[in-house]
C-alpha atoms as a PDB file:
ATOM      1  CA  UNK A   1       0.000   0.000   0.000  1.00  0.00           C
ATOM      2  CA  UNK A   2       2.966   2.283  -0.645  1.00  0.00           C
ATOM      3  CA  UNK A   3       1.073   4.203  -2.932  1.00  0.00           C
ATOM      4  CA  UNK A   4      -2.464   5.084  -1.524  1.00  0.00           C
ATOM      5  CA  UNK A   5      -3.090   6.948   1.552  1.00  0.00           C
ATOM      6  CA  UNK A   6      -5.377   5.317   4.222  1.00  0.00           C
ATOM      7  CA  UNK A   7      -8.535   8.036   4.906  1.00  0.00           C
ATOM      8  CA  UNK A   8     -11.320   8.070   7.743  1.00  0.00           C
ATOM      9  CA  UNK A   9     -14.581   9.559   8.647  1.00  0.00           C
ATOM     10  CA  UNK A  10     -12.016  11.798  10.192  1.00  0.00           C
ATOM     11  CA  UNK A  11      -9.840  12.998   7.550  1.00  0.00           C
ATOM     12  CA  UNK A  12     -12.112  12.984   4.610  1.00  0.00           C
ATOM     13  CA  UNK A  13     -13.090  16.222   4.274  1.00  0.00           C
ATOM     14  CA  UNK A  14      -9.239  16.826   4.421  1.00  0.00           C
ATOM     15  CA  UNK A  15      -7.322  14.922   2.317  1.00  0.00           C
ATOM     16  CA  UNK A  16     -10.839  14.600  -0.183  1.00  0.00           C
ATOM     17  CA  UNK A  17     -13.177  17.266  -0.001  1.00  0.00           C
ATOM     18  CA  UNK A  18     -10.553  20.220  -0.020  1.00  0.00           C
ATOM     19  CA  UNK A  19      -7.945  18.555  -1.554  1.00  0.00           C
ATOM     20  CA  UNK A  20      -6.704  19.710  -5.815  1.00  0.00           C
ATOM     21  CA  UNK A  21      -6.783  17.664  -8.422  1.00  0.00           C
ATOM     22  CA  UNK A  22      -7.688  13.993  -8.689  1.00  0.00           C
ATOM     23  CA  UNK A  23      -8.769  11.535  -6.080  1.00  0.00           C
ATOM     24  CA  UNK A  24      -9.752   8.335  -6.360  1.00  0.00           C
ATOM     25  CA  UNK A  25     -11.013   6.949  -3.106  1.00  0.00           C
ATOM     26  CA  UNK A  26     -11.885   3.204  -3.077  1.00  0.00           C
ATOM     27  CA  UNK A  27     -14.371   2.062  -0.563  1.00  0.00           C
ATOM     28  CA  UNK A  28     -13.643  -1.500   0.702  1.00  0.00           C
ATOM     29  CA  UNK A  29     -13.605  -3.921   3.433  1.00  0.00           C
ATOM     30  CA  UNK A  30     -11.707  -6.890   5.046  1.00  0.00           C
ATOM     31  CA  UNK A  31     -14.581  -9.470   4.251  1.00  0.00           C
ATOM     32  CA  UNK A  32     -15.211  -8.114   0.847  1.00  0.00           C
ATOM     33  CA  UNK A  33     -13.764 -10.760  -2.183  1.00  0.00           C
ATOM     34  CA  UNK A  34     -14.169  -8.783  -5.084  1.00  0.00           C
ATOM     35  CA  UNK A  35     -12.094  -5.943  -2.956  1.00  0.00           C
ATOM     36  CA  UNK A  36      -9.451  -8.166  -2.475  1.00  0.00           C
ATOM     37  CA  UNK A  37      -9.363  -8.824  -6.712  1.00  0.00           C
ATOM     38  CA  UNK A  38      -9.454  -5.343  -7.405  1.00  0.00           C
ATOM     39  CA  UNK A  39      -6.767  -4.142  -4.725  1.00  0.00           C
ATOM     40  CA  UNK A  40      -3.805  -5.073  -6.418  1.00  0.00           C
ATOM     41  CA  UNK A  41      -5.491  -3.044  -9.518  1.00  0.00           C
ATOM     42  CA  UNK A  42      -5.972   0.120  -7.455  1.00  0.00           C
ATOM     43  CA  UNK A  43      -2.124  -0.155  -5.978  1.00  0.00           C
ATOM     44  CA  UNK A  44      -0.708  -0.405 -10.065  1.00  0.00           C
ATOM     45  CA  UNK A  45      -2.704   2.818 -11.147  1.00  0.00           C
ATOM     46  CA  UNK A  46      -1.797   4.373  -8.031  1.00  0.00           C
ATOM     47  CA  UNK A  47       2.115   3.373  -8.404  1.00  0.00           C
ATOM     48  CA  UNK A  48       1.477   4.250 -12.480  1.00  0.00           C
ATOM     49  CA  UNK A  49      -0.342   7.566 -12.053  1.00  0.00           C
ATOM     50  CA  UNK A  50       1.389   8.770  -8.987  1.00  0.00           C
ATOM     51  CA  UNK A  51       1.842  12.697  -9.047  1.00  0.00           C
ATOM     52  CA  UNK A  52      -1.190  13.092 -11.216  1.00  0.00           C
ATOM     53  CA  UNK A  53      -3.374  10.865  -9.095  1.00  0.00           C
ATOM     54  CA  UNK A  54      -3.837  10.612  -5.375  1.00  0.00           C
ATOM     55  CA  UNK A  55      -5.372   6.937  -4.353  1.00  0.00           C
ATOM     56  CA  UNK A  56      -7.203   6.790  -0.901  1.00  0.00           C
ATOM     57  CA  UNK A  57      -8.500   3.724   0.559  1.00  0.00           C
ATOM     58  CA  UNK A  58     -11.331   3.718   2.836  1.00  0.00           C
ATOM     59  CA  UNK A  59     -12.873   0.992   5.167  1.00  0.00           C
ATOM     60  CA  UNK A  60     -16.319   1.090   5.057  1.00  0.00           C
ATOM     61  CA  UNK A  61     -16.684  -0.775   8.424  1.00  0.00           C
ATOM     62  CA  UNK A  62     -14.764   1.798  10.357  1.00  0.00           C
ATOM     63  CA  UNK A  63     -15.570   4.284   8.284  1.00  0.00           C
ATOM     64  CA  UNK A  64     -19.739   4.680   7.586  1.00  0.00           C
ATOM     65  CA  UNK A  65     -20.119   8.062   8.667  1.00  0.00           C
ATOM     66  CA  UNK A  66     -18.464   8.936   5.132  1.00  0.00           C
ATOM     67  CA  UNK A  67     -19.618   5.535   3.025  1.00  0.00           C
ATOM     68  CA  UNK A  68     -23.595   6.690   3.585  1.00  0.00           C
ATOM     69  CA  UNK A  69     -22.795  10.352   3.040  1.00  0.00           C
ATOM     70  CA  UNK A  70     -21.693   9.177  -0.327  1.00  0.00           C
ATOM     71  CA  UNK A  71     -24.443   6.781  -0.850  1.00  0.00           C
ATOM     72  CA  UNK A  72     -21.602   3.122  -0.804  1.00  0.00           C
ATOM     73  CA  UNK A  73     -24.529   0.619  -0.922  1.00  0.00           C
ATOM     74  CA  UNK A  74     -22.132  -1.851  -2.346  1.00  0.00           C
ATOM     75  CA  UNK A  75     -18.651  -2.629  -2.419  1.00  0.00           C
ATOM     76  CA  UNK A  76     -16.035  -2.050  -4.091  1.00  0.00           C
ATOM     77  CA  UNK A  77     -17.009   1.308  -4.726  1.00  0.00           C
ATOM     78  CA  UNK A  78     -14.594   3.643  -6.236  1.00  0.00           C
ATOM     79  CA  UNK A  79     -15.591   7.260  -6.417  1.00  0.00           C
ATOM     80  CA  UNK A  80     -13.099   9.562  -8.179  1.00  0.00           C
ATOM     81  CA  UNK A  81     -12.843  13.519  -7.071  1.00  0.00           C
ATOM     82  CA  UNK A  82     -11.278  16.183  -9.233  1.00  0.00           C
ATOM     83  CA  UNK A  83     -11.152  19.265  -6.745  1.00  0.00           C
ATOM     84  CA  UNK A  84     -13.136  17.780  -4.070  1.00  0.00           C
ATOM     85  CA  UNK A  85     -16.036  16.939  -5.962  1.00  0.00           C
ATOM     86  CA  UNK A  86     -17.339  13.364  -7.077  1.00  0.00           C
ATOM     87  CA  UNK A  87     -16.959  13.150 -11.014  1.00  0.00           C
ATOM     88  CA  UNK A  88     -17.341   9.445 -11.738  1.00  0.00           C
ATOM     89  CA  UNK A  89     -18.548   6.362  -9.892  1.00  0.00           C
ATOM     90  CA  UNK A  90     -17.310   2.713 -10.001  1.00  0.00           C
ATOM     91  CA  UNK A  91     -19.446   0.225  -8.697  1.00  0.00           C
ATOM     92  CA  UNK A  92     -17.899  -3.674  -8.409  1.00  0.00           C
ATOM     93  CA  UNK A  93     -14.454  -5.561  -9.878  1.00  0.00           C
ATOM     94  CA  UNK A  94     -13.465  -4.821 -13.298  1.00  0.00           C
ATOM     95  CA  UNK A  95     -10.575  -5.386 -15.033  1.00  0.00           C
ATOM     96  CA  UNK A  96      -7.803  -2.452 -15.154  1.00  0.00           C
ATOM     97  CA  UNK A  97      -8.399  -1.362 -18.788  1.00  0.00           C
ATOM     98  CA  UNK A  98     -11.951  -0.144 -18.068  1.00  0.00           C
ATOM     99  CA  UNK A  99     -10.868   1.566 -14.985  1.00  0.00           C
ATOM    100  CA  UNK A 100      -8.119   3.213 -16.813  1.00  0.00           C
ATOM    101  CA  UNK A 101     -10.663   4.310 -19.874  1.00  0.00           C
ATOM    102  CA  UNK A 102     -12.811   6.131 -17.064  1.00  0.00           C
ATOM    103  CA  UNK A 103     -10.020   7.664 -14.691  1.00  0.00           C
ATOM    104  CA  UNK A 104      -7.462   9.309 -17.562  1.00  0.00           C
ATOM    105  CA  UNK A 105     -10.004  11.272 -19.136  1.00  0.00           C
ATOM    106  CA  UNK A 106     -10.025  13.082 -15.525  1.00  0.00           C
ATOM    107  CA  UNK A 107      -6.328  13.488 -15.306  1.00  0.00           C
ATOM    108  CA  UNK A 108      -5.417  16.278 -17.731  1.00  0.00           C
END
């Protein structure tokens, strides 16, 4: 997890909400499968994109203040933020390619 940054109910609003440029903030938990699969996805865009791309993890079981503020019925959820505010929502595993197709257009 060298790459992402670990964020909380706590620090959301910090290292999210005010933050510039692009976020991508993937909701997950211990139990979850298909956020185990997609982990290792998250960490390579993160490690690819670094400098252009901040990558924040977020446990929904510590953390549901934030997942229902955002609406996280289901997990993985990735929600990406360009200055703060949500711009595209990932719901489930899918491979890297169609992650990529709907994260770069946000990176400019």
């Amino acid at each position: 997890m060298a790459n992402t940054i670990v964020v909380t109910d706590g620090d959301f609003e910090t290292k999210v909400e005010k933050a510039q440029g692009v976020v991508l903030v993937d909701f997950w938990a211990e139990w979850c499968g298909p956020c185990k699969m997609i982990a290792p996805i998250v960490e390579q865009i993160a490690a690819e994109h670094s400098g252009k791309l901040t990558v924040g993890k977020l446990d929904v079981d510590s953390n549901a203040n934030t997942a229902m503020k955002y609406g996280v019925m289901s997990i993985p959820t990735l929600i990406l933020f360009k200055d703060g505010q949500p711009v595209e929502r990932l719901v489930g595993y899918m491979p890297k390619e169609r992650l990529l197709a709907k994260i770069k257009p946000h990176l400019n």
